[in-house]
PDB file of N, CA and C in Angstrom:
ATOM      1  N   UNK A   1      76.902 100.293 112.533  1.00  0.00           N
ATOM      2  CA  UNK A   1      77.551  99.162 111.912  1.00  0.00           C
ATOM      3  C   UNK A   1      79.068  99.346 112.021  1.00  0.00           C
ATOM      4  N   UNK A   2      79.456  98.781 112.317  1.00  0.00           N
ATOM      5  CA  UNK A   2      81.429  98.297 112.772  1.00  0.00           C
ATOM      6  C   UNK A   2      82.060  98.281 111.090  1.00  0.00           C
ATOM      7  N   UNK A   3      83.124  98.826 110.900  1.00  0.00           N
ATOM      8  CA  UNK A   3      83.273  98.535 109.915  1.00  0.00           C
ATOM      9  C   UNK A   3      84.777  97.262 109.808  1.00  0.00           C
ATOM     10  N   UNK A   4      84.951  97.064 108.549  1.00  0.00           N
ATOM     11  CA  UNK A   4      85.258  95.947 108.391  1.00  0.00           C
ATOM     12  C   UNK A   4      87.086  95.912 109.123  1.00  0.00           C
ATOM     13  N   UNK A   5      87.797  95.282 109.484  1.00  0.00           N
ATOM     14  CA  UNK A   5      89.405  95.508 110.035  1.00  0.00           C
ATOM     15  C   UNK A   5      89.962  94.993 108.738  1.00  0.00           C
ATOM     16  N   UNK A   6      90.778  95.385 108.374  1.00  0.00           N
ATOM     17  CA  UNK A   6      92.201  94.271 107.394  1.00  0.00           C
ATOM     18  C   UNK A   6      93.419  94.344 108.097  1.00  0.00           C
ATOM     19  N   UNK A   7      94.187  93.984 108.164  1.00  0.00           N
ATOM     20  CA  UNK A   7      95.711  93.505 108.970  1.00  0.00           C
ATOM     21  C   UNK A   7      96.304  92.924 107.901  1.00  0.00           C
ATOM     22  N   UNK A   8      97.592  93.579 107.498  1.00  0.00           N
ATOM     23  CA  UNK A   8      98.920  93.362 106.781  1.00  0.00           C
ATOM     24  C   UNK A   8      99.895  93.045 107.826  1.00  0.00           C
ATOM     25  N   UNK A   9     100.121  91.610 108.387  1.00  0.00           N
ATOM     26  CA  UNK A   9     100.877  90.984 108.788  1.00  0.00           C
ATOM     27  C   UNK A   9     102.658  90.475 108.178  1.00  0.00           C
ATOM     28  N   UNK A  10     103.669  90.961 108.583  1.00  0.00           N
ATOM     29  CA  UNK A  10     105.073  90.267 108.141  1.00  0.00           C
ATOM     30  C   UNK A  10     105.784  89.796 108.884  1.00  0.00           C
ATOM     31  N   UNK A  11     105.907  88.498 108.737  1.00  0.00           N
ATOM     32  CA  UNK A  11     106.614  87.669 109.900  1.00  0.00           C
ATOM     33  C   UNK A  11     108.314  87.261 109.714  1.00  0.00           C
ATOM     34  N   UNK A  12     109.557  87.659 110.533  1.00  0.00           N
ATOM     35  CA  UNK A  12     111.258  87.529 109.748  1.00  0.00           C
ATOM     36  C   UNK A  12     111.136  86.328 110.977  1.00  0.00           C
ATOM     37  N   UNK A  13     111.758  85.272 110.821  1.00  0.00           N
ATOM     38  CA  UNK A  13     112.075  84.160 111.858  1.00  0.00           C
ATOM     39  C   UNK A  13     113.263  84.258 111.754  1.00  0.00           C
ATOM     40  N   UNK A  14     114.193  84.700 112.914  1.00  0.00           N
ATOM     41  CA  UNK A  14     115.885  84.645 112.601  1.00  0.00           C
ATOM     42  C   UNK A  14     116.197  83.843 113.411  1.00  0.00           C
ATOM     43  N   UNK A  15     117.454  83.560 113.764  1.00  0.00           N
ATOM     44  CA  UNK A  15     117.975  82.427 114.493  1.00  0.00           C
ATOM     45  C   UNK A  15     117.967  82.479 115.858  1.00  0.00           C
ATOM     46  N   UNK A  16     117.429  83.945 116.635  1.00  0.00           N
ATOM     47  CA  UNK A  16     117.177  84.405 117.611  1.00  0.00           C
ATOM     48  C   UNK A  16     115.960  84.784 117.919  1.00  0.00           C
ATOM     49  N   UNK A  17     115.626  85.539 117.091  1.00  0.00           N
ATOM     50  CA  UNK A  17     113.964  86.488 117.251  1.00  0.00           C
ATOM     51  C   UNK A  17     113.298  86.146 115.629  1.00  0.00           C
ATOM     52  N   UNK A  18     111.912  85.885 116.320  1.00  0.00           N
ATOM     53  CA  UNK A  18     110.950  86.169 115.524  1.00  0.00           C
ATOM     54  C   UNK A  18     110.561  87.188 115.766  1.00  0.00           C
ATOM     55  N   UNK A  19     110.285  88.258 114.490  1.00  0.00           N
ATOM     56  CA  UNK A  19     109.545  89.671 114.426  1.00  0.00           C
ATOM     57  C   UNK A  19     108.885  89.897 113.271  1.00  0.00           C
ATOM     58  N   UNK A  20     107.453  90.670 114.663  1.00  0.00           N
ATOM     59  CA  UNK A  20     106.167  90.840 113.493  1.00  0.00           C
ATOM     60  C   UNK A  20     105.921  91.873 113.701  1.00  0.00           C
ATOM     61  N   UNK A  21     105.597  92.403 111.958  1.00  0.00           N
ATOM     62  CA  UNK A  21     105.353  93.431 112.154  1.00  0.00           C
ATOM     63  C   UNK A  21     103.612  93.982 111.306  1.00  0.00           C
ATOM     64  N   UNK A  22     102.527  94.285 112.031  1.00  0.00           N
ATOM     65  CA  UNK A  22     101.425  94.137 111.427  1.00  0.00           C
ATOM     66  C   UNK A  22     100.810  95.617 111.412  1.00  0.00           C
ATOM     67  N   UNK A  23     100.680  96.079 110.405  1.00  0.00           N
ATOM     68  CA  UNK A  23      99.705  97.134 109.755  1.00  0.00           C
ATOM     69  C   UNK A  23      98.328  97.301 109.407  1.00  0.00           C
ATOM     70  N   UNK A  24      97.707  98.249 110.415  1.00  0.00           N
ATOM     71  CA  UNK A  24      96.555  97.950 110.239  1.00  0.00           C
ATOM     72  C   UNK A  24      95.678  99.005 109.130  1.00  0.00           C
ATOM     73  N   UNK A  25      95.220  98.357 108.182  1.00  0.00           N
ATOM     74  CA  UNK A  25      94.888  98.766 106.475  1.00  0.00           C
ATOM     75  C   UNK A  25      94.121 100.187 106.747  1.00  0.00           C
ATOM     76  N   UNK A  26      93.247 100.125 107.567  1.00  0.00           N
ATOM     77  CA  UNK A  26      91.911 100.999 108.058  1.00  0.00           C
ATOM     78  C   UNK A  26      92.333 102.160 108.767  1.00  0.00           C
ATOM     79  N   UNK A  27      92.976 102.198 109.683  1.00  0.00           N
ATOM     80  CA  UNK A  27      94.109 103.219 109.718  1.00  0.00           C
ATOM     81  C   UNK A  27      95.183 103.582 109.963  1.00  0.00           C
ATOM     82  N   UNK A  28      95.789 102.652 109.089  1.00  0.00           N
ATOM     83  CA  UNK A  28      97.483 102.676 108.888  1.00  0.00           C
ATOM     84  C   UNK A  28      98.081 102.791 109.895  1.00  0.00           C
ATOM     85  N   UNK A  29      97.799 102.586 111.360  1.00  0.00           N
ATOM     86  CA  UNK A  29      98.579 102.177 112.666  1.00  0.00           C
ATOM     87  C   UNK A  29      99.518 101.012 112.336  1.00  0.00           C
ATOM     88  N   UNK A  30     100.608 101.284 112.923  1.00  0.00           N
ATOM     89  CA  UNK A  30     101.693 100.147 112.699  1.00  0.00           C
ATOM     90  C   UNK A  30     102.182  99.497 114.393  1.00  0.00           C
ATOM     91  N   UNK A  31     102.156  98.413 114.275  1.00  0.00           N
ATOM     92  CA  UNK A  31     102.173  96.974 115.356  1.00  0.00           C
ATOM     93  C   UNK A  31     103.753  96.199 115.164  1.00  0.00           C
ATOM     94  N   UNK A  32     104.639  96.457 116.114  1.00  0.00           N
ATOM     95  CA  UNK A  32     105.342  95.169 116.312  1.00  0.00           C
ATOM     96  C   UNK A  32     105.919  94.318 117.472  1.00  0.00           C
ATOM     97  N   UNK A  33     106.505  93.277 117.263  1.00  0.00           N
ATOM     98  CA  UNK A  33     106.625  92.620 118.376  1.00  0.00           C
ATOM     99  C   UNK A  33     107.537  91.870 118.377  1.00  0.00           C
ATOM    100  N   UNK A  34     108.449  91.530 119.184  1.00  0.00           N
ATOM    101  CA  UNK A  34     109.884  90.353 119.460  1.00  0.00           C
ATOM    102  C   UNK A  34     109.234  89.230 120.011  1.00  0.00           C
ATOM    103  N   UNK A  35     109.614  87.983 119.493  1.00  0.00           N
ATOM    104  CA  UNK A  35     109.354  87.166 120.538  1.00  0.00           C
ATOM    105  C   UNK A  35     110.647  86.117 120.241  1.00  0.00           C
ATOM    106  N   UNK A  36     110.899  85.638 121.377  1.00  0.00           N
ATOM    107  CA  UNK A  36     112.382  84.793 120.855  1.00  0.00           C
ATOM    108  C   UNK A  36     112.027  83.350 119.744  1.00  0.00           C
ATOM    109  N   UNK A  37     112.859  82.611 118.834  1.00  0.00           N
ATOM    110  CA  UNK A  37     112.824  82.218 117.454  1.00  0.00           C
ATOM    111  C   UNK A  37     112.849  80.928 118.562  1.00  0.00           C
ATOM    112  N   UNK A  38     111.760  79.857 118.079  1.00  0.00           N
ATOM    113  CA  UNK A  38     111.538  78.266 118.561  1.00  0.00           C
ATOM    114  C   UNK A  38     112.421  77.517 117.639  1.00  0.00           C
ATOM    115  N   UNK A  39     113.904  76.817 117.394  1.00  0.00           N
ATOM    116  CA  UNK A  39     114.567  76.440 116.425  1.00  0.00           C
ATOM    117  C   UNK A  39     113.680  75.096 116.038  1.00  0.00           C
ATOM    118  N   UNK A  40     113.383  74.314 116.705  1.00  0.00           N
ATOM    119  CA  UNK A  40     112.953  73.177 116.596  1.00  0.00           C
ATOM    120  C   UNK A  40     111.624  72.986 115.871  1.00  0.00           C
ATOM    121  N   UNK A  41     110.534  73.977 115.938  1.00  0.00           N
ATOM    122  CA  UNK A  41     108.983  74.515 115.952  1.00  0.00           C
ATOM    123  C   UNK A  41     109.172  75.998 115.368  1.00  0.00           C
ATOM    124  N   UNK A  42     110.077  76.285 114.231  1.00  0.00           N
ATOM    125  CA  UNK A  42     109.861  77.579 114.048  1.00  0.00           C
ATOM    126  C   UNK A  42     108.512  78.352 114.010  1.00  0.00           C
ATOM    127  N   UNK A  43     107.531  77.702 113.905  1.00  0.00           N
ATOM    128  CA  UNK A  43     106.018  78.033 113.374  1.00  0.00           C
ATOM    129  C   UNK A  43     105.571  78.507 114.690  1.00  0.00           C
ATOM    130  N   UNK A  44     105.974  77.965 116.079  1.00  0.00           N
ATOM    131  CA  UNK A  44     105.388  78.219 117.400  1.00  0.00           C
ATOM    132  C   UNK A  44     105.714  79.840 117.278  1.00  0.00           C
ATOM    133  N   UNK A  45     107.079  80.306 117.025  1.00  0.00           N
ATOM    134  CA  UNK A  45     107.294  81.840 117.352  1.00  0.00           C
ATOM    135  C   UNK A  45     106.176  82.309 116.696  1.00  0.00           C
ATOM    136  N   UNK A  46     106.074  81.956 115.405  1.00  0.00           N
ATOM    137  CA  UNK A  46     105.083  82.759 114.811  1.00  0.00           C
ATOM    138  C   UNK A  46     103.537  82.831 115.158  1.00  0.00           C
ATOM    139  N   UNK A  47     103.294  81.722 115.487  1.00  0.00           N
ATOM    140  CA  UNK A  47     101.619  81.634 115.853  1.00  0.00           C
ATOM    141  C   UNK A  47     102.135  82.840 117.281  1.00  0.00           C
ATOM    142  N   UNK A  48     102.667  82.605 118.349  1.00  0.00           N
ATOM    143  CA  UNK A  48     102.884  83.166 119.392  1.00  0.00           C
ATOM    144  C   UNK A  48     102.884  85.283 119.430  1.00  0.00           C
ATOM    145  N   UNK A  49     103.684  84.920 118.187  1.00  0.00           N
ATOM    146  CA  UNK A  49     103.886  86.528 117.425  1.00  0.00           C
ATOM    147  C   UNK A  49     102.589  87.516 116.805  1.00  0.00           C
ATOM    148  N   UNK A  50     102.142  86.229 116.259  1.00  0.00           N
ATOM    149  CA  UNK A  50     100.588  87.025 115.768  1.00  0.00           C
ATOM    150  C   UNK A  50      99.741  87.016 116.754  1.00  0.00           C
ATOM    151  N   UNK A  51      99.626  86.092 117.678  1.00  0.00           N
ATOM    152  CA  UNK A  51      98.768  86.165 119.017  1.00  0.00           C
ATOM    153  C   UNK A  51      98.821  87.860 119.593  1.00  0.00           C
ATOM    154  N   UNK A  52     100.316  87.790 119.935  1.00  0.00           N
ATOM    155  CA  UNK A  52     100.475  89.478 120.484  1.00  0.00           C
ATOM    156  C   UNK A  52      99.715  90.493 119.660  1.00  0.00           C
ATOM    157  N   UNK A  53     100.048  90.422 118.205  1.00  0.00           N
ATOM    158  CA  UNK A  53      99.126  90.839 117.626  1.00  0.00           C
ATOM    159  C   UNK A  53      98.191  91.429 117.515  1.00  0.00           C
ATOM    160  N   UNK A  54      97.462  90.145 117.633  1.00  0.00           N
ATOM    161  CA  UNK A  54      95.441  90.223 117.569  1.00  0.00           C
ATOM    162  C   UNK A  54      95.597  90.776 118.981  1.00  0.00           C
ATOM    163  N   UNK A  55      95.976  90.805 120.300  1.00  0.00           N
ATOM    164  CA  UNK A  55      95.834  91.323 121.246  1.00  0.00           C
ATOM    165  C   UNK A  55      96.027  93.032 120.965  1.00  0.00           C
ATOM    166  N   UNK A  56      97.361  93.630 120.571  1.00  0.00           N
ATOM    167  CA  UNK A  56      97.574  94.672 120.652  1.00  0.00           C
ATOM    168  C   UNK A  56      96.322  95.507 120.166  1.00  0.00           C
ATOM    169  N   UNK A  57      96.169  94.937 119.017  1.00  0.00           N
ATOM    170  CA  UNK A  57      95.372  95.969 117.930  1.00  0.00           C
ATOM    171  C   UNK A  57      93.660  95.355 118.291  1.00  0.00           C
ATOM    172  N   UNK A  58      93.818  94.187 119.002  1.00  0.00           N
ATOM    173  CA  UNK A  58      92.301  94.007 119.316  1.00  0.00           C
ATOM    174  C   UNK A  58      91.554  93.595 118.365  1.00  0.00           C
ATOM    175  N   UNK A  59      92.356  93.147 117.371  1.00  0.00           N
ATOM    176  CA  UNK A  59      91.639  92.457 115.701  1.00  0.00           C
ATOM    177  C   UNK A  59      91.308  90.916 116.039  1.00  0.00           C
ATOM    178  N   UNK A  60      90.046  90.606 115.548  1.00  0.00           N
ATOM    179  CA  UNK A  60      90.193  89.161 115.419  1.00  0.00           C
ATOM    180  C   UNK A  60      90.774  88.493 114.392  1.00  0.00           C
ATOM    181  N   UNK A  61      91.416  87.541 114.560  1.00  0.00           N
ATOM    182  CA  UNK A  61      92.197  86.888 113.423  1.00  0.00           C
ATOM    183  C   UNK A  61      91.392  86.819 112.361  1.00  0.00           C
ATOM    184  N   UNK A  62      90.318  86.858 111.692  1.00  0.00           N
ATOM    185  CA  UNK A  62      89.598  86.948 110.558  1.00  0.00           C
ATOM    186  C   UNK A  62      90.156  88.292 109.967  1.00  0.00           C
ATOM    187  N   UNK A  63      90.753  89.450 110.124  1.00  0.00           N
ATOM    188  CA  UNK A  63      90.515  90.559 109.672  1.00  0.00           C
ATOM    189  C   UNK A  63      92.558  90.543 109.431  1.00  0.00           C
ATOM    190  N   UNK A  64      93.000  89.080 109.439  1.00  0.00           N
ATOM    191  CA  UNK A  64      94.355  89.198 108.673  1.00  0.00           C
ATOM    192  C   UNK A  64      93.881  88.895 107.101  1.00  0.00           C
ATOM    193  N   UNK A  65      94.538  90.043 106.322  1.00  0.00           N
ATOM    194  CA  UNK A  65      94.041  89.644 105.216  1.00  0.00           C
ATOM    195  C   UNK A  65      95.428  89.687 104.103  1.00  0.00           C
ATOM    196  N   UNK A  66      96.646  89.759 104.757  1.00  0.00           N
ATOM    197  CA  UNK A  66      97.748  90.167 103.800  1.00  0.00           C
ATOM    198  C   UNK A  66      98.791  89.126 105.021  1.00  0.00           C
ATOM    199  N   UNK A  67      99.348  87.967 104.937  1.00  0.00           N
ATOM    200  CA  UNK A  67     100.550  87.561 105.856  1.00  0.00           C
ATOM    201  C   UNK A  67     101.645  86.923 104.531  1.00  0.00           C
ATOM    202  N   UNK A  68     102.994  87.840 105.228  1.00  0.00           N
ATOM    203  CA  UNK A  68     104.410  87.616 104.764  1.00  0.00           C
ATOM    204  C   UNK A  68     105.126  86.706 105.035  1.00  0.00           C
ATOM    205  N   UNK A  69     105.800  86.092 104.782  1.00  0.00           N
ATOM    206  CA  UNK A  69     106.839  85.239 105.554  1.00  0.00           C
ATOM    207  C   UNK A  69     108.486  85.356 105.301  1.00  0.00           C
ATOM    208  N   UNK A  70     109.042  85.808 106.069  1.00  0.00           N
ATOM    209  CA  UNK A  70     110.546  85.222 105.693  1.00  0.00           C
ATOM    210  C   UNK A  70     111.394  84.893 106.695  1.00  0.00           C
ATOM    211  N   UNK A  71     112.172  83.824 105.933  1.00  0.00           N
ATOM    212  CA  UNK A  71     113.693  83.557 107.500  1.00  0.00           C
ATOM    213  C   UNK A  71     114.911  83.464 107.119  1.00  0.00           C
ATOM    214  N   UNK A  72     115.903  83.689 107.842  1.00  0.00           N
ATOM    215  CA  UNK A  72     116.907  83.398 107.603  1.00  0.00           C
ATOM    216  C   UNK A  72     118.066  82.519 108.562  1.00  0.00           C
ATOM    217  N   UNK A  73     116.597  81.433 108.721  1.00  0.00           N
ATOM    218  CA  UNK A  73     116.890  80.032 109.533  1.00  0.00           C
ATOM    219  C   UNK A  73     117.982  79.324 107.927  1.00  0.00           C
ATOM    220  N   UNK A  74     117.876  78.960 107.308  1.00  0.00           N
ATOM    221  CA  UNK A  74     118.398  78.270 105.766  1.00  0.00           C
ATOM    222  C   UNK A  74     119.582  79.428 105.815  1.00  0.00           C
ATOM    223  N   UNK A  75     119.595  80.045 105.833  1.00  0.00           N
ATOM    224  CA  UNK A  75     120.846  80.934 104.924  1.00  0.00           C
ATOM    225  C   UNK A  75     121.374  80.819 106.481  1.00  0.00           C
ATOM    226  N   UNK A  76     121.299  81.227 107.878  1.00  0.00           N
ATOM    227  CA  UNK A  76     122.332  81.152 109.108  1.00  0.00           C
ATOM    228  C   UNK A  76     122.620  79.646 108.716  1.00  0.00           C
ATOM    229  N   UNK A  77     122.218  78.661 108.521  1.00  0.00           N
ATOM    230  CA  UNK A  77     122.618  76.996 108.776  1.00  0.00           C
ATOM    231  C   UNK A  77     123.735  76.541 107.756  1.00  0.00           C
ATOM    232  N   UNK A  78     123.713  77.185 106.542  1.00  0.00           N
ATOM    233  CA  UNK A  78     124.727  77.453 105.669  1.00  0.00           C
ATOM    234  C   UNK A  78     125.424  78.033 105.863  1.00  0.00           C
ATOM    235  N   UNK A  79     125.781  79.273 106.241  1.00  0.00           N
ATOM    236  CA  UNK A  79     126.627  80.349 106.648  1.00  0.00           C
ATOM    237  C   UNK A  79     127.717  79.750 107.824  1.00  0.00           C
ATOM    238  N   UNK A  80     126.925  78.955 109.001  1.00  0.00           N
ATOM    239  CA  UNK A  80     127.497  79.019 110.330  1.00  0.00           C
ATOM    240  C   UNK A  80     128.176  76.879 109.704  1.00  0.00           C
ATOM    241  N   UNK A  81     127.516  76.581 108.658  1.00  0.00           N
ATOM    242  CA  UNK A  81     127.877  75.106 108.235  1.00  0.00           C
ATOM    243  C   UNK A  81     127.106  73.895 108.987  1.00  0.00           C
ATOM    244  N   UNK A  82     125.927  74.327 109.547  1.00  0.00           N
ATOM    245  CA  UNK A  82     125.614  72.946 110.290  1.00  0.00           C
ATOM    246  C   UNK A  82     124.186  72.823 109.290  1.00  0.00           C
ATOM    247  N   UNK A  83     123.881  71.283 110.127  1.00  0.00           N
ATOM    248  CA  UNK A  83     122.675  70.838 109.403  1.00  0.00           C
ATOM    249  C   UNK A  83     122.957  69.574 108.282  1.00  0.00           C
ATOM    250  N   UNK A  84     122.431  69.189 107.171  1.00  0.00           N
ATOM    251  CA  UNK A  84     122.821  67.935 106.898  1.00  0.00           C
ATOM    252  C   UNK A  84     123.523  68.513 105.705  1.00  0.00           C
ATOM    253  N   UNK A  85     124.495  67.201 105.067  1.00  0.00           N
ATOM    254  CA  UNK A  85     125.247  67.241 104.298  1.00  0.00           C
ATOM    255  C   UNK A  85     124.795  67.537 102.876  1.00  0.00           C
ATOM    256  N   UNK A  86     124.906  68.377 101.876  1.00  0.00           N
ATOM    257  CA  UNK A  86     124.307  68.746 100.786  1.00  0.00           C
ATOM    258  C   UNK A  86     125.219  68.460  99.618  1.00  0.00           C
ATOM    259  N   UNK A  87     124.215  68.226  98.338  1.00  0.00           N
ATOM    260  CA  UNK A  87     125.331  68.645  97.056  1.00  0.00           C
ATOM    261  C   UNK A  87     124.051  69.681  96.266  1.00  0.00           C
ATOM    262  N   UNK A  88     125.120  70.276  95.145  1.00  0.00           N
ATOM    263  CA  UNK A  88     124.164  70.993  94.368  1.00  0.00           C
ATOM    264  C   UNK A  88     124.597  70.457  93.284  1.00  0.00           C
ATOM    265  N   UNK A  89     123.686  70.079  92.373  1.00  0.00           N
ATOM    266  CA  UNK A  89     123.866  69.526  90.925  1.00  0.00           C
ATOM    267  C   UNK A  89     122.720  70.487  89.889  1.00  0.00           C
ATOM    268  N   UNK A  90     123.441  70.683  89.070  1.00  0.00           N
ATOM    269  CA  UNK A  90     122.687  71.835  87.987  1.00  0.00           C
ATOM    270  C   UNK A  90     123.308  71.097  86.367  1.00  0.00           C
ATOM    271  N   UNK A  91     122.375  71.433  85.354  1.00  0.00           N
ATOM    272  CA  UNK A  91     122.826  71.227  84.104  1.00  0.00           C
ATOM    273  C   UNK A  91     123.024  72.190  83.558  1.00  0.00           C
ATOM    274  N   UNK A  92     123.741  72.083  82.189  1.00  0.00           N
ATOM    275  CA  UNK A  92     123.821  73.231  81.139  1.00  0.00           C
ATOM    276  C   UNK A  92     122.642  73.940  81.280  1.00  0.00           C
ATOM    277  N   UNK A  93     122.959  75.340  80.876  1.00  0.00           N
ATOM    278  CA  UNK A  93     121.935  76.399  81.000  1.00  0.00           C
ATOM    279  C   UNK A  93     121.441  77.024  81.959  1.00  0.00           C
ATOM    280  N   UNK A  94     122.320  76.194  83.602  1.00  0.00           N
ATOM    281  CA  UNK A  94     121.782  76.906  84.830  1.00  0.00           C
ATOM    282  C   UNK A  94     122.875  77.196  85.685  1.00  0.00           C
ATOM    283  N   UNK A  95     124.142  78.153  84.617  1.00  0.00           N
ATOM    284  CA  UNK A  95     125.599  78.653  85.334  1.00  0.00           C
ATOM    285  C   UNK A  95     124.786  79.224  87.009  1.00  0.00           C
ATOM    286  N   UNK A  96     123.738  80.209  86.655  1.00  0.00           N
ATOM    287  CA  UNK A  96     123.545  81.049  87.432  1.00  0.00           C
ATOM    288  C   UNK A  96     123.063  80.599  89.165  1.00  0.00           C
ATOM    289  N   UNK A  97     122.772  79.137  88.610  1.00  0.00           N
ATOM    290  CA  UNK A  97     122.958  78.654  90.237  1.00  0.00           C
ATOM    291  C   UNK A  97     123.712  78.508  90.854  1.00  0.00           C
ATOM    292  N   UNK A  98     125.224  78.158  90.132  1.00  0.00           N
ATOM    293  CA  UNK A  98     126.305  77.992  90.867  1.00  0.00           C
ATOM    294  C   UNK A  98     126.532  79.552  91.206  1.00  0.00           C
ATOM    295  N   UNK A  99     126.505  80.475  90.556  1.00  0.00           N
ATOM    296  CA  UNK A  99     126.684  81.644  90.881  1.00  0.00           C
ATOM    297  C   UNK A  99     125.758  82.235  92.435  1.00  0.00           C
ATOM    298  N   UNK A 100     124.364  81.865  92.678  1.00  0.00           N
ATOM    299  CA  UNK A 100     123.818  81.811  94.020  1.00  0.00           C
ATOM    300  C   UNK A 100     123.996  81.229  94.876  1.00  0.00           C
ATOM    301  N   UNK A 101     124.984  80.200  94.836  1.00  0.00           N
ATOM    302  CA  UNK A 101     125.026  79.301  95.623  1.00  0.00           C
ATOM    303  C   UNK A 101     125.617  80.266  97.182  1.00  0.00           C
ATOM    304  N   UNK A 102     126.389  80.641  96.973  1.00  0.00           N
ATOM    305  CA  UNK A 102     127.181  81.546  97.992  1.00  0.00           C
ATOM    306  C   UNK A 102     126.281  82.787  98.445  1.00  0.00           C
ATOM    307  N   UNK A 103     125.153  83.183  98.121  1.00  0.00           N
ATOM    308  CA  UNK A 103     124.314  84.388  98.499  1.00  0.00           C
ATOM    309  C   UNK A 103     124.982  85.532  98.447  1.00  0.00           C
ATOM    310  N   UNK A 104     126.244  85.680  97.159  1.00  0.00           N
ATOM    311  CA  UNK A 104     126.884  87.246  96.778  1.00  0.00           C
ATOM    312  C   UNK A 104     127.437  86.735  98.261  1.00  0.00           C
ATOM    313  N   UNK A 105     128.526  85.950  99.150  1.00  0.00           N
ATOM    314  CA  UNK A 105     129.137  86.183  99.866  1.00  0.00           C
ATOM    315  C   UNK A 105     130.222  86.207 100.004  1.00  0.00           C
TER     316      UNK A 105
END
């Protein structure tokens, strides 16, 4: 009898590269991979990223049982100023947003 796979998948989408990095639970072998960042379709890098994936480690996608996500598509588009025009409006009791607004920059 085969025993069962789990895969701890974490996916960073940056403004260049998507990178994944997947751990496999059963015996803690560690998996990663570059693939360049789709701006338009960010989701394509990623399906594309986990594909490599399930190839490397030979898992079928059923045996992802932990996936991460983060980007820093939103924070480069602010940083570099493009994208659409924003306001931030907060009431009493929520100084601390104006205080995030800048990401400590």
């Amino acid at each position: 009898m085969s025993e069962t796979r789990f895969l701890a998948i974490g996916v960073d989408i940056g403004g260049t590269f998507t990178d994944v990095v997947v751990v496999d639970e059963n015996n803690r072998s560690i998996h990663s991979a570059k693939v360049l960042t789709t701006p338009q379709e960010p989701e394509q890098a990623v399906l594309e990223a986990v594909q490599e994936m399930l190839r490397q480690t030979g898992a079928p996608a059923s045996a992802i049982r932990t996936l991460v996500h983060g980007t820093t598509l939103a924070t480069n588009a602010i940083i570099e100023r493009k994208g659409a025009k924003t306001a931030l409006l907060t009431t009493e009791g929520f100084r601390d947003v104006l205080e995030t607004r800048t990401e400590l920059r």
